[in-house]
C-alpha atoms as a PDB file:
ATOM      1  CA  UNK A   1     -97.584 104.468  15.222  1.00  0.00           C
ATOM      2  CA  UNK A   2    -100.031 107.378  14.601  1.00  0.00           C
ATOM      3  CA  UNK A   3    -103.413 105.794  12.352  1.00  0.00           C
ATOM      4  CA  UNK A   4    -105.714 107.755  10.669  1.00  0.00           C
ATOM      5  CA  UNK A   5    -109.534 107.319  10.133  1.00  0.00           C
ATOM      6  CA  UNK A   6    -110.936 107.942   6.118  1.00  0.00           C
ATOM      7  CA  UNK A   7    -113.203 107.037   3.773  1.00  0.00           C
ATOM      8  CA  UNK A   8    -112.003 104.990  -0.201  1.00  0.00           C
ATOM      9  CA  UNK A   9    -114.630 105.871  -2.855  1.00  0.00           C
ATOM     10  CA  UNK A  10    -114.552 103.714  -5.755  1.00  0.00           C
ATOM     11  CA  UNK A  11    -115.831 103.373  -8.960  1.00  0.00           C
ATOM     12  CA  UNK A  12    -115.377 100.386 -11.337  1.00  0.00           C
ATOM     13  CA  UNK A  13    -115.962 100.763 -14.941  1.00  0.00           C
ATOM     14  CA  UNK A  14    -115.276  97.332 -16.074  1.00  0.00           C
ATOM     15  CA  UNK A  15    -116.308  94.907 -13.086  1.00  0.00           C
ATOM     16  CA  UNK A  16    -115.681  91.809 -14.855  1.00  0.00           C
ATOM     17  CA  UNK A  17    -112.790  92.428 -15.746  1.00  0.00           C
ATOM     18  CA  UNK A  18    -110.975  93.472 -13.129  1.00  0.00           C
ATOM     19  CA  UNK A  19    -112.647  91.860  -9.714  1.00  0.00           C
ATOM     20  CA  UNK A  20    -110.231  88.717  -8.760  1.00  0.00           C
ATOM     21  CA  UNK A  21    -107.356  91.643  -8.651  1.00  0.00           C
ATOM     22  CA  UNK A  22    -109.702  94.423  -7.290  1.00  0.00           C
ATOM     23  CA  UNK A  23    -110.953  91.658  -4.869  1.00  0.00           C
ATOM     24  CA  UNK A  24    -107.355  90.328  -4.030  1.00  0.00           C
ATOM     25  CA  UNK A  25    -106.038  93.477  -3.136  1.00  0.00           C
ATOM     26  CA  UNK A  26    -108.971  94.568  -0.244  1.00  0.00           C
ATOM     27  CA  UNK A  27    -108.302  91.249   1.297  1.00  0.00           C
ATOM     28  CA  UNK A  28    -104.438  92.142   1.436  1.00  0.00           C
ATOM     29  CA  UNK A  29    -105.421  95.016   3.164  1.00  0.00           C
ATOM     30  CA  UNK A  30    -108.516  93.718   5.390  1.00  0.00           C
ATOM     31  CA  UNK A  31    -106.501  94.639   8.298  1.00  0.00           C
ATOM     32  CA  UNK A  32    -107.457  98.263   7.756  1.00  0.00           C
ATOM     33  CA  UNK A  33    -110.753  97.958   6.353  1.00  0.00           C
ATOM     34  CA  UNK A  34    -113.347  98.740   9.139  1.00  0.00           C
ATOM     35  CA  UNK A  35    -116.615  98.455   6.705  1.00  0.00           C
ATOM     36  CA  UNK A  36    -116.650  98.216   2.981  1.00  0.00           C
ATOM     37  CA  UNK A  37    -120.391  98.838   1.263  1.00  0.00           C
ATOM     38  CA  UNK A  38    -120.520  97.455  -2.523  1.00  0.00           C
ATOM     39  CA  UNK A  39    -123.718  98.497  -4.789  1.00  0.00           C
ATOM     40  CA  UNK A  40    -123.469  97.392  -8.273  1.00  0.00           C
ATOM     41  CA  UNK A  41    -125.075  99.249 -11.374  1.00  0.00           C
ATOM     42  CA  UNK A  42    -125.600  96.314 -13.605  1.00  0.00           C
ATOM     43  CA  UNK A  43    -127.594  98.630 -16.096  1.00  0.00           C
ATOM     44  CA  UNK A  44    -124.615 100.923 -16.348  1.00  0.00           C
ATOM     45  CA  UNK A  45    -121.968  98.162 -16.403  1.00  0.00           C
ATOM     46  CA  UNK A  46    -120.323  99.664 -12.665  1.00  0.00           C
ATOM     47  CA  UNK A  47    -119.795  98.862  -9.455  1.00  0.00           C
ATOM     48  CA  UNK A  48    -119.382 101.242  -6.524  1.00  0.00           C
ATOM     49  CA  UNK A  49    -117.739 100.659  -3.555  1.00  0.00           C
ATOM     50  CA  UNK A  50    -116.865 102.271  -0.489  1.00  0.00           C
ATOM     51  CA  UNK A  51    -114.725 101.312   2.380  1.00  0.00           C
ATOM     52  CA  UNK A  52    -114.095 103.114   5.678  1.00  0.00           C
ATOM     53  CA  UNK A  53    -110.014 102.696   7.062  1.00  0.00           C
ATOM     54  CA  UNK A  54    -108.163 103.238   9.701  1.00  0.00           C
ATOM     55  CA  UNK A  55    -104.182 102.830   9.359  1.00  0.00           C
ATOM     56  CA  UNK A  56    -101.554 105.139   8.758  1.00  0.00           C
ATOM     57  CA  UNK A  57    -100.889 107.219   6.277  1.00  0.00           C
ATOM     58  CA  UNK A  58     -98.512 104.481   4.554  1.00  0.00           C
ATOM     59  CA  UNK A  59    -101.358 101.719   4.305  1.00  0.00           C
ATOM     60  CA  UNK A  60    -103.648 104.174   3.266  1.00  0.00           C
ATOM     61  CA  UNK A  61    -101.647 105.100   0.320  1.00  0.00           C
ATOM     62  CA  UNK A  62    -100.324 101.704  -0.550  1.00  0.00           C
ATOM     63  CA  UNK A  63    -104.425 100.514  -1.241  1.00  0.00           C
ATOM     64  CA  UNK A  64    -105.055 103.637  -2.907  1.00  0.00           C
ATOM     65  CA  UNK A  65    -101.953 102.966  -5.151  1.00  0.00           C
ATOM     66  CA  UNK A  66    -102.738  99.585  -5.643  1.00  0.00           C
ATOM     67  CA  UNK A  67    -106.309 100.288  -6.682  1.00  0.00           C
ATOM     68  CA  UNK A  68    -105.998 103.320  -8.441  1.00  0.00           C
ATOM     69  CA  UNK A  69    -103.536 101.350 -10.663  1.00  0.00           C
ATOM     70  CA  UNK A  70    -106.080  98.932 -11.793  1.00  0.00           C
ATOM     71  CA  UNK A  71    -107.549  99.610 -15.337  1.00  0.00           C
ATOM     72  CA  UNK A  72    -111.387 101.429 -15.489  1.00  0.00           C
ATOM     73  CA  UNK A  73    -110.585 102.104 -11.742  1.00  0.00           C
ATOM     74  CA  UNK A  74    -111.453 105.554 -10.048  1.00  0.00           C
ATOM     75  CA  UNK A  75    -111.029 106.684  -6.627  1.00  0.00           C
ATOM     76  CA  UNK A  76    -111.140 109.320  -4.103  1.00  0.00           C
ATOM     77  CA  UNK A  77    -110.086 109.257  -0.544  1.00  0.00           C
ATOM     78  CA  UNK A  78    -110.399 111.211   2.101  1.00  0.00           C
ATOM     79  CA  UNK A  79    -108.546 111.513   5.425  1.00  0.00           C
ATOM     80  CA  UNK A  80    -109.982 113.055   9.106  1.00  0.00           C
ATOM     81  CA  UNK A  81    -107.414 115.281  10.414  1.00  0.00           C
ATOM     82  CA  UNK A  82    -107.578 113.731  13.797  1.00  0.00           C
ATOM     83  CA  UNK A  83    -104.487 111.255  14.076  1.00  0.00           C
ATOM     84  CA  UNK A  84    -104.976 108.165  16.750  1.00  0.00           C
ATOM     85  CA  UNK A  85    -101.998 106.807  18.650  1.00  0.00           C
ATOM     86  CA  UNK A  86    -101.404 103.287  19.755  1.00  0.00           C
ATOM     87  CA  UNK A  87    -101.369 105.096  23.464  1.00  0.00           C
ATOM     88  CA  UNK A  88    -104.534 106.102  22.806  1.00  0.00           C
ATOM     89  CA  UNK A  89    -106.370 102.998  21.633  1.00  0.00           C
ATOM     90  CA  UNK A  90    -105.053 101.391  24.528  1.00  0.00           C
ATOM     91  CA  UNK A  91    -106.105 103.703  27.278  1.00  0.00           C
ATOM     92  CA  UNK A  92    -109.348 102.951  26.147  1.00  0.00           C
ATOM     93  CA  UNK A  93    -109.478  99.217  26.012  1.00  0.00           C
ATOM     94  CA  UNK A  94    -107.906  99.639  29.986  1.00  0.00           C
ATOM     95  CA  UNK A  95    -104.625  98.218  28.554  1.00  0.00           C
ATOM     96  CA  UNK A  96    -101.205 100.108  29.350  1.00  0.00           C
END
């Protein structure tokens, strides 16, 4: 299973909204989530999040899906080129 290693920008127009579902979904996908950094911007009404991943392409686009659907939500993502193996998180933990 080859992973990948990005970053989820997020902006969220109408936090009150929209946070049990915006919430709900990052905890579906905690598995993948490696750090996740949350500033809100209660003068402008937003909230802006971002979350570091690692997972494979498939996961990756399922939260970005699943977010980006949400109403008065905007992301970006981006992806490091460099693709990790199962082989090679293992070699380092001394596993084979």
């Amino acid at each position: 299973m080859i992973k990948r290693i990005g970053v989820i920008g997020i902006v969220v127009e109408n936090r009150k909204e929209i946070s049990d579902k915006l919430n709900k979904i990052l905890s579906s996908y905690g598995d993948i989530i490696i750090g996740r950094m949350g500033i809100p911007s209660k003068e402008y009404g937003l909230s802006i999040i971002s979350l570091i991943v690692e997972g494979t392409s498939d996961d990756i686009g399922a939260i970005t899906g699943k977010l980006g659907s949400l109403k008065g939500v905007n992301l970006k993502s981006a992806l490091t080129s460099v693709k990790i193996n199962d082989k090679v998180n293992s070699d380092k933990t001394g596993e084979n």
